[in-house]
Protein backbone atom coordinates (compact mmCIF):
# COMPACT_ATOMS: atom_id res chain seq x y z
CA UNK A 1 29.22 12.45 -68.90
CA UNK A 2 28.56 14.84 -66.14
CA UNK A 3 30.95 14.70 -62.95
CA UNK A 4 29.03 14.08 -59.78
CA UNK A 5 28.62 17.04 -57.67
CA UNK A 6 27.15 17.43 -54.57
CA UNK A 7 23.31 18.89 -54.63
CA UNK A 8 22.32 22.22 -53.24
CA UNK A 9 18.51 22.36 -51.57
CA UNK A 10 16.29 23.86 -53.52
CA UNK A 11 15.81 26.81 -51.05
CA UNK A 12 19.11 28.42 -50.52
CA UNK A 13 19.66 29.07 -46.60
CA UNK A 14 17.69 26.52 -45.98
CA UNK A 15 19.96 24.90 -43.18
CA UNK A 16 20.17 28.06 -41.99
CA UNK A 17 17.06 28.57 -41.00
CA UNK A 18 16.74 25.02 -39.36
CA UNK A 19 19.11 26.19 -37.29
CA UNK A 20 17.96 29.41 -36.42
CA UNK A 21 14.94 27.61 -35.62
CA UNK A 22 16.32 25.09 -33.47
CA UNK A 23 18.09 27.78 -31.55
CA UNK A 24 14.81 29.38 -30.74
CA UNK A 25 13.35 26.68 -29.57
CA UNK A 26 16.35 26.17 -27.51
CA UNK A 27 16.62 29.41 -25.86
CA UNK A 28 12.67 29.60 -25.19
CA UNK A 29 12.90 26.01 -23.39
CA UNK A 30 16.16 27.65 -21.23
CA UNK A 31 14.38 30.91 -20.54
CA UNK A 32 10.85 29.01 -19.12
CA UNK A 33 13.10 26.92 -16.43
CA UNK A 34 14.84 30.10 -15.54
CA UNK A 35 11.56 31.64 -14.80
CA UNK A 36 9.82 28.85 -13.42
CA UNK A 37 12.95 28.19 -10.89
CA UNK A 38 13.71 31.79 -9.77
CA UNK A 39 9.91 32.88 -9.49
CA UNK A 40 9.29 33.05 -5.64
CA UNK A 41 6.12 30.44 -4.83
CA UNK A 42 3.56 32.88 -3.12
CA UNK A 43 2.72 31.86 0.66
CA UNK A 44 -0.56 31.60 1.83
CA UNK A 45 -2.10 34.02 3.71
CA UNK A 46 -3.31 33.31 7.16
CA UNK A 47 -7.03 33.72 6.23
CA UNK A 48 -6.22 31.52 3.04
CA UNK A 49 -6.59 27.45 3.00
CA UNK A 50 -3.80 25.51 1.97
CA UNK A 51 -5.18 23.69 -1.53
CA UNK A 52 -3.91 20.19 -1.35
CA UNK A 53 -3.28 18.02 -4.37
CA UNK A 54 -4.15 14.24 -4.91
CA UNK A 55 -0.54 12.10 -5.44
CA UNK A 56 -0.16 8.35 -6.73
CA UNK A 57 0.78 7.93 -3.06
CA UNK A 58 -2.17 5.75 -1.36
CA UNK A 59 -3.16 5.86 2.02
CA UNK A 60 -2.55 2.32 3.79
CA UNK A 61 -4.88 -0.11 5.80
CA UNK A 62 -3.52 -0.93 9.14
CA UNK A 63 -2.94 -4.15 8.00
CA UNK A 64 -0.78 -2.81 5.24
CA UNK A 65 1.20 -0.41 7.67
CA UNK A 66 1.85 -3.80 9.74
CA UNK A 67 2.91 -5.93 7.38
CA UNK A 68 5.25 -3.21 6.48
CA UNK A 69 6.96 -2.87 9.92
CA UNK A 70 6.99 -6.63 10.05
CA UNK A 71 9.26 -6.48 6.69
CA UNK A 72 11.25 -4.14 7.95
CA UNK A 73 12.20 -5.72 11.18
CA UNK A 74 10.51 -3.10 13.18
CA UNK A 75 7.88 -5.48 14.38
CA UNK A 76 8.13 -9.03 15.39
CA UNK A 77 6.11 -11.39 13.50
CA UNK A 78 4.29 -12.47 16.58
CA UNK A 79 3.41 -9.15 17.49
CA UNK A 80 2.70 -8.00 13.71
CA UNK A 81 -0.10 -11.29 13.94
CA UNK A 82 -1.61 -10.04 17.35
CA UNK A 83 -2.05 -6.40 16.18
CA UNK A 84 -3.95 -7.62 13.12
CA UNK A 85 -6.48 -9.28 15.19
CA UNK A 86 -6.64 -6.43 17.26
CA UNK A 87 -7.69 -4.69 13.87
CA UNK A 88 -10.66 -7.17 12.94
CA UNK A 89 -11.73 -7.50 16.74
CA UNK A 90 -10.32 -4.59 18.95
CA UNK A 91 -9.52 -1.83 16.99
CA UNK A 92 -8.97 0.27 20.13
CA UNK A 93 -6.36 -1.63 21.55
CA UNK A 94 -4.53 -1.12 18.24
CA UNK A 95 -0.94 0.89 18.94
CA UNK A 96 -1.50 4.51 17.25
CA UNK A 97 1.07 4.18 14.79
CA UNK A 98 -0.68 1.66 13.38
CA UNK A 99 -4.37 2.95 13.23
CA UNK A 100 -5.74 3.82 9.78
CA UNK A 101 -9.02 5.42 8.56
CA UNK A 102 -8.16 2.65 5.24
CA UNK A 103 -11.33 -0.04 5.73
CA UNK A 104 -9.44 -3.83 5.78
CA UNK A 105 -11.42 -6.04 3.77
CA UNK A 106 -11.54 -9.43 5.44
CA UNK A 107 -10.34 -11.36 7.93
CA UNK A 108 -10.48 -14.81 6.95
CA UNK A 109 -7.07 -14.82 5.40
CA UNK A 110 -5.55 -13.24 9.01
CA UNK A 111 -7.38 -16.20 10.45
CA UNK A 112 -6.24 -18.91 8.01
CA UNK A 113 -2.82 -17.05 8.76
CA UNK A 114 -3.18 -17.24 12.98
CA UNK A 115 -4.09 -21.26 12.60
CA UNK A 116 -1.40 -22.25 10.44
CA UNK A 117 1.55 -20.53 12.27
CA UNK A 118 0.00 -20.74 15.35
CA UNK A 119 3.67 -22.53 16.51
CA UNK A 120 5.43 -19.49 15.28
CA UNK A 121 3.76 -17.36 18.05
CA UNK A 122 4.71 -16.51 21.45
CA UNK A 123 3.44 -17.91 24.16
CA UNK A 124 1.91 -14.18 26.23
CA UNK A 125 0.40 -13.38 22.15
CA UNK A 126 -1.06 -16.62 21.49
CA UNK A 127 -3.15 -15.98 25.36
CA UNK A 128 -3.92 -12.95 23.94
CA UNK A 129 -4.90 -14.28 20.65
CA UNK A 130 -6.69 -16.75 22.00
CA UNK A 131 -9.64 -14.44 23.29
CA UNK A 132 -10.36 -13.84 19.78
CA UNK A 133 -9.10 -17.04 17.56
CA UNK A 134 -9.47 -20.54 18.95
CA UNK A 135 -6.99 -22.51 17.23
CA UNK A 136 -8.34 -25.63 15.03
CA UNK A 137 -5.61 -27.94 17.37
CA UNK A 138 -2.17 -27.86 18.31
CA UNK A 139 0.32 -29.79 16.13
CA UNK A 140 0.54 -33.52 17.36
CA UNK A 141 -2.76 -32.62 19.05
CA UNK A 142 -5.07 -35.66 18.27
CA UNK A 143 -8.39 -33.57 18.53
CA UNK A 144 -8.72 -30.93 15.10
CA UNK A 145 -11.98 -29.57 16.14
CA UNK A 146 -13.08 -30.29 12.77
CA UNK A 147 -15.65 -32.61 13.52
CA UNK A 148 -17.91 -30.05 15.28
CA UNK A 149 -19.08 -28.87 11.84
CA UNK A 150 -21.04 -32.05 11.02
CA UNK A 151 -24.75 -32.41 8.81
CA UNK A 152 -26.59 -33.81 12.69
CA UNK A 153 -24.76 -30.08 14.45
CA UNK A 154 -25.73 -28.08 11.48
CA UNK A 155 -29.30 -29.93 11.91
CA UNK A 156 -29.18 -28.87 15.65
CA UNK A 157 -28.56 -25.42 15.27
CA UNK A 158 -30.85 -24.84 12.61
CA UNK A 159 -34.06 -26.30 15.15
CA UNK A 160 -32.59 -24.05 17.74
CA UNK A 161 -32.88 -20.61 15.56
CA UNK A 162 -36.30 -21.83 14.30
C-alpha cells in the first residue's frame, strides 16, 4: 500500500497565478480611487448651467414640514394645528418657512384632527381657527351640532338648489 501524500494541481504554478491575479485586481481597484480622489472636479464656467441631479431626497408638503417642527419641539402643537389650516384655507398667511410648492392632499383628516383636540388648543388659535373650522361642540357641551345633517335638512336644501 501506497503512503498518502499530499496532491499537486494538475497545472503546476497554478496558485501562483491566482495570486498574481488577485494582486492585479487589487492594485487596479487602488489605482481607480487614487485617480478618482485626486482628479480636480472641473468648475463651471460662468456662461455654463449648473446640471443638477435627482436624489432619494423628496421635497415635503407644508404639512409635512409642520408636522416635522412640531416633533421636534420647534413648534407648539397649537400653533403646528393653526398653520395647517392656514394651508387648506389661507395659504398666504402661512409663515415662509413653512410654504411648499408640494400639493397637500386633503383636509378632512386636519379637520377630524382640529375637532377632536379642539381642548388641546389655545385659546387666541382656536379664535383664529374658528374663522375656518366650527367645532362639532365643546366637551360637556349638550348641543353636538350633529343633528343639523338630518333626511327633512337634506330635503330642504335640495328644493332650494332646484
Amino acid at each position: 500500500m501506497r503512503p498518502l501524500t499530499r496532491r499537486r494541481s494538475a497545472r503546476p504554478g497554478a496558485r501562483a497565478w491566482a495570486t498574481a491575479a488577485v494582486t492585479v485586481v487589487a492594485l487596479a481597484a487602488a489605482l481607480l480611487v487614487v485617480t478618482g480622489c485626486s482628479c480636480p472636479v472641473p468648475e463651471p464656467a460662468g456662461d455654463e448651467t449648473v446640471m443638477t441631479y435627482p436624489t432619494d431626497e423628496l421635497p415635503m408638503s407644508s404639512m409635512a414640514l409642520i408636522d416635522a417642527a412640531v416633533r421636534s419641539g420647534s413648534l407648539e402643537y397649537s400653533t403646528g394645528l393653526l398653520y395647517k389650516v392656514y394651508v387648506m384655507f389661507e395659504p398666504g398667511s402661512l409663515p415662509p418657512e413653512f410654504a411648499s410648492e408640494v400639493p397637500s392632499k386633503c383636509g378632512t383628516p386636519l379637520i377630524s384632527e382640529v375637532q377632536r383636540n379642539w381642548n388641546l388648543i389655545s385659546q387666541d388659535d382656536r379664535a383664529e381657527i374658528s374663522r375656518y373650522i366650527e367645532p362639532i361642540g365643546v366637551p360637556g357641551d349638550s348641543d353636538t351640532q350633529l343633528d343639523d345633517v338630518t333626511p327633512d335638512r337634506l330635503e330642504n336644501e335640495r328644493e332650494k338648489l332646484d
